[in-house]
C-alpha atoms as a PDB file:
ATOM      1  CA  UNK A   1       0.000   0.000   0.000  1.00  0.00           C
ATOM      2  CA  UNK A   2       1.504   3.664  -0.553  1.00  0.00           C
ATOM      3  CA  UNK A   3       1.891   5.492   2.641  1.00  0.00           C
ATOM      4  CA  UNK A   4       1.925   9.026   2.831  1.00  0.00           C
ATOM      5  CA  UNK A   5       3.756  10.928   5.683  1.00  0.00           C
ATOM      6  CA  UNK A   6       3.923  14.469   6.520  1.00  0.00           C
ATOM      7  CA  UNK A   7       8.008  15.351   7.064  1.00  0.00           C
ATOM      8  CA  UNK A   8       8.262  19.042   8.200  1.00  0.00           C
ATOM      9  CA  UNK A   9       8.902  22.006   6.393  1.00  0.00           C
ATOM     10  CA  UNK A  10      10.858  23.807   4.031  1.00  0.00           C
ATOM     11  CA  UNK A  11      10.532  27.698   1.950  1.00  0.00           C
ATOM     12  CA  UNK A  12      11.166  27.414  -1.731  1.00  0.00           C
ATOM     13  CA  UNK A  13      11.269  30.451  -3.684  1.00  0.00           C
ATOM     14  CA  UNK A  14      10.288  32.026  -0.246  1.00  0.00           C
ATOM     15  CA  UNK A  15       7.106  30.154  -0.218  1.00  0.00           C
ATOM     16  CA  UNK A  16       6.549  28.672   3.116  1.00  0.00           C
ATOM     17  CA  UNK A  17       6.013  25.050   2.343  1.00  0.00           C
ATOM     18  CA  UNK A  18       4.615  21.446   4.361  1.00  0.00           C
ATOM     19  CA  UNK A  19       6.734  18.355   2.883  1.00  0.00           C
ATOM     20  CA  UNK A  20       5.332  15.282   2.575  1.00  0.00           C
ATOM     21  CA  UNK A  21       6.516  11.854   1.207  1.00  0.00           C
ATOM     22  CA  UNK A  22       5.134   9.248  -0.674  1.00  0.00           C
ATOM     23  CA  UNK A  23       6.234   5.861  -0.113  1.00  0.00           C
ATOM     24  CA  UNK A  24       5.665   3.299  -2.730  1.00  0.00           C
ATOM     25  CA  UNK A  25       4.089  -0.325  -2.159  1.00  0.00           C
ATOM     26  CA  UNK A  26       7.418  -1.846  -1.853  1.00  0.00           C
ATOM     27  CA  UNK A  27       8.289   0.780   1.040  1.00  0.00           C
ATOM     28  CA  UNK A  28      10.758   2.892  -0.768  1.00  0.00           C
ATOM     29  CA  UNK A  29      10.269   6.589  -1.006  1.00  0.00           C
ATOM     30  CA  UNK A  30       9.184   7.345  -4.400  1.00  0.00           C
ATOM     31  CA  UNK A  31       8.860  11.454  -4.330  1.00  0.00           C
ATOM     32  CA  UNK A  32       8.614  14.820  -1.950  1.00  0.00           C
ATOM     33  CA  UNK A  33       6.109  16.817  -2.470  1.00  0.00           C
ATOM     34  CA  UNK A  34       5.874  20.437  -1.065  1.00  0.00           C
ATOM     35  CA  UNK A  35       2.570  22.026  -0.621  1.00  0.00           C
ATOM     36  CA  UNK A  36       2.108  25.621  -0.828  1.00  0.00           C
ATOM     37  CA  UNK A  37       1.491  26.191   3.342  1.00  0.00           C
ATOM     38  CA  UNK A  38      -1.242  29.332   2.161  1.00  0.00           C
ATOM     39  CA  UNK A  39      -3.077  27.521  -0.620  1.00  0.00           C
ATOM     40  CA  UNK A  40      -2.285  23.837   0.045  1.00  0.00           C
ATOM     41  CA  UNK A  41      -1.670  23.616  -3.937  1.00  0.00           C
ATOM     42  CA  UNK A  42       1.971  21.844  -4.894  1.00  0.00           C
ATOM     43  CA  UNK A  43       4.898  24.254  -4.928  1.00  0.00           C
ATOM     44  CA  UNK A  44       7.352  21.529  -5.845  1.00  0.00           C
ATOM     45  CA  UNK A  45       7.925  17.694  -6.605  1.00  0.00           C
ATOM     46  CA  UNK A  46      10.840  16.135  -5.809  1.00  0.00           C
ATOM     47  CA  UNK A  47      11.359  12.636  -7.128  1.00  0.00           C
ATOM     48  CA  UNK A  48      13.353  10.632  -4.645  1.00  0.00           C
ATOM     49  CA  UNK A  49      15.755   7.159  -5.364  1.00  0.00           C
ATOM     50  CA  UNK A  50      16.276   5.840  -9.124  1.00  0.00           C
ATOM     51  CA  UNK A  51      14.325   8.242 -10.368  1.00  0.00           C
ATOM     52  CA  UNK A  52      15.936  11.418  -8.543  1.00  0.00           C
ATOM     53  CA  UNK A  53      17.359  13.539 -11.331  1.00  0.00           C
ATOM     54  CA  UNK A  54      14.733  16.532 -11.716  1.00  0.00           C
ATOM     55  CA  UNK A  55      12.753  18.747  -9.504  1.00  0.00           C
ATOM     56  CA  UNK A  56       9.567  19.901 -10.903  1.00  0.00           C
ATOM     57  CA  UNK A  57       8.002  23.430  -9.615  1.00  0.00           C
ATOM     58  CA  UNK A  58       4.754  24.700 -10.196  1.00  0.00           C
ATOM     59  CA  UNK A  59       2.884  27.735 -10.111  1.00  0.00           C
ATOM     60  CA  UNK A  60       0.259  30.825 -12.108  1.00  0.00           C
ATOM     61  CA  UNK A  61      -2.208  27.858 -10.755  1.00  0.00           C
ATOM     62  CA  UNK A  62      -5.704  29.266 -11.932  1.00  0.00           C
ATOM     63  CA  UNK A  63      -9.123  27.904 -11.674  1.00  0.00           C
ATOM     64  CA  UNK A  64     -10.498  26.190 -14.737  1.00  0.00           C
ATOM     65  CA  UNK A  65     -14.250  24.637 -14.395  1.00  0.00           C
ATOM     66  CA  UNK A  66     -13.568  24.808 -10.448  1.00  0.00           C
ATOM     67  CA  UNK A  67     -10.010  23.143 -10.357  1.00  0.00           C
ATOM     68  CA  UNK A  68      -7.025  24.964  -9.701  1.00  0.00           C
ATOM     69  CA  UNK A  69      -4.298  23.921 -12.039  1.00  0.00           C
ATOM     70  CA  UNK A  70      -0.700  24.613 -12.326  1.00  0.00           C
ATOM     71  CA  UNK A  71      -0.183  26.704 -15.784  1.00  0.00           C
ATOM     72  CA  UNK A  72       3.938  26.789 -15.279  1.00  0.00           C
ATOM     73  CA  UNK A  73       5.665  23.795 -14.858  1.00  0.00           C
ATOM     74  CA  UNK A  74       9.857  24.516 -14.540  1.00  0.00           C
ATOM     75  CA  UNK A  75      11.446  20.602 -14.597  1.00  0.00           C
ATOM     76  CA  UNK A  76      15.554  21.148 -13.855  1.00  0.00           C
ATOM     77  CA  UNK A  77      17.993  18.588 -13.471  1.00  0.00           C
ATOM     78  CA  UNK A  78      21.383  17.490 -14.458  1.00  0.00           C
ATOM     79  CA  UNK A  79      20.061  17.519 -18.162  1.00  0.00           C
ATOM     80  CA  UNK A  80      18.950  20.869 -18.316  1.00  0.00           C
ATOM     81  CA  UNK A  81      15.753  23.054 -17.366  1.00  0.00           C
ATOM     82  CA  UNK A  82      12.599  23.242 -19.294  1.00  0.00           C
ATOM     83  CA  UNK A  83       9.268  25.171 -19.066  1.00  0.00           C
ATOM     84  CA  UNK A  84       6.437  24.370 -19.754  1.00  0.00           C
ATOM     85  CA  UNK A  85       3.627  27.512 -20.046  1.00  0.00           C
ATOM     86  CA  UNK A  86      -0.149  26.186 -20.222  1.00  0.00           C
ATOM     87  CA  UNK A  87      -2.173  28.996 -22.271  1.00  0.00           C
ATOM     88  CA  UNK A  88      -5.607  27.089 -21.797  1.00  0.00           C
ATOM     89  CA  UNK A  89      -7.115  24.075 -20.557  1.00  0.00           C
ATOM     90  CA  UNK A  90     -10.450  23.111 -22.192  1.00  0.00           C
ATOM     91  CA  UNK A  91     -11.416  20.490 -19.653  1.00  0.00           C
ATOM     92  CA  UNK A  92     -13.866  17.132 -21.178  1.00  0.00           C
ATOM     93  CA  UNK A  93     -14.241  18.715 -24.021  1.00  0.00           C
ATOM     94  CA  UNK A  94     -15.847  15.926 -26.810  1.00  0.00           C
ATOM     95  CA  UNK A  95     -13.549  13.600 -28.997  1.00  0.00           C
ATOM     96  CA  UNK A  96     -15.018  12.614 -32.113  1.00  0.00           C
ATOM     97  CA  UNK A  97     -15.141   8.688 -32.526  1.00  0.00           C
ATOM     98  CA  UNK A  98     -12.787   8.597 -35.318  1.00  0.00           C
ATOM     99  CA  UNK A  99     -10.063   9.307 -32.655  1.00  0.00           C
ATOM    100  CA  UNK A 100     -10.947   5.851 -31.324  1.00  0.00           C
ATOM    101  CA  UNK A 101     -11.246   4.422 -34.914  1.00  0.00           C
ATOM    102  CA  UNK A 102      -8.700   1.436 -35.497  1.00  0.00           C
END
């Protein structure tokens, strides 16, 4: 079962921040994830053992059809940084069958 634990805190950016792990079935931490302390949204997520390379940071989070969602996402690691700005999110919007189509 994955186990989630709350770990303390940390400021990124100057954010005030609760850290939390998530622990895989197998009991080995698979990520940190910091939570904006003032809007509970995620600040940053860090993942943690064989997959430990980047650190992804998000933020502009703005409410589309009631859900707040991150429109900058920064991912920086040994490879590089990249960054990802969302202009819109249409959210279940209809797909035509032929999508499906074989």
């Amino acid at each position: 079962a994955t186990v989630v634990r709350a770990v303390g805190t940390e400021t990124v950016a100057g954010v005030a921040c609760d850290v939390i792990t998530i622990e895989r079935g197998d009991g080995r931490v698979g990520a940190r994830v910091l939570l904006d302390q003032a809007t509970h949204l995620i600040a940053r997520v860090a993942p943690l053992g064989d997959d430990a390379d980047d650190v992804e940071d998000d933020g502009d989070y703005r409410v589309v059809d009631g859900l707040a969602l991150a429109h900058r996402i920064v991912t920086a690691g040994p490879t590089g940084r990249t960054e990802l700005v969302v202009e819109a999110v249409t959210l279940d919007a209809p797909i035509a069958d032929e999508v499906f189509a074989p």
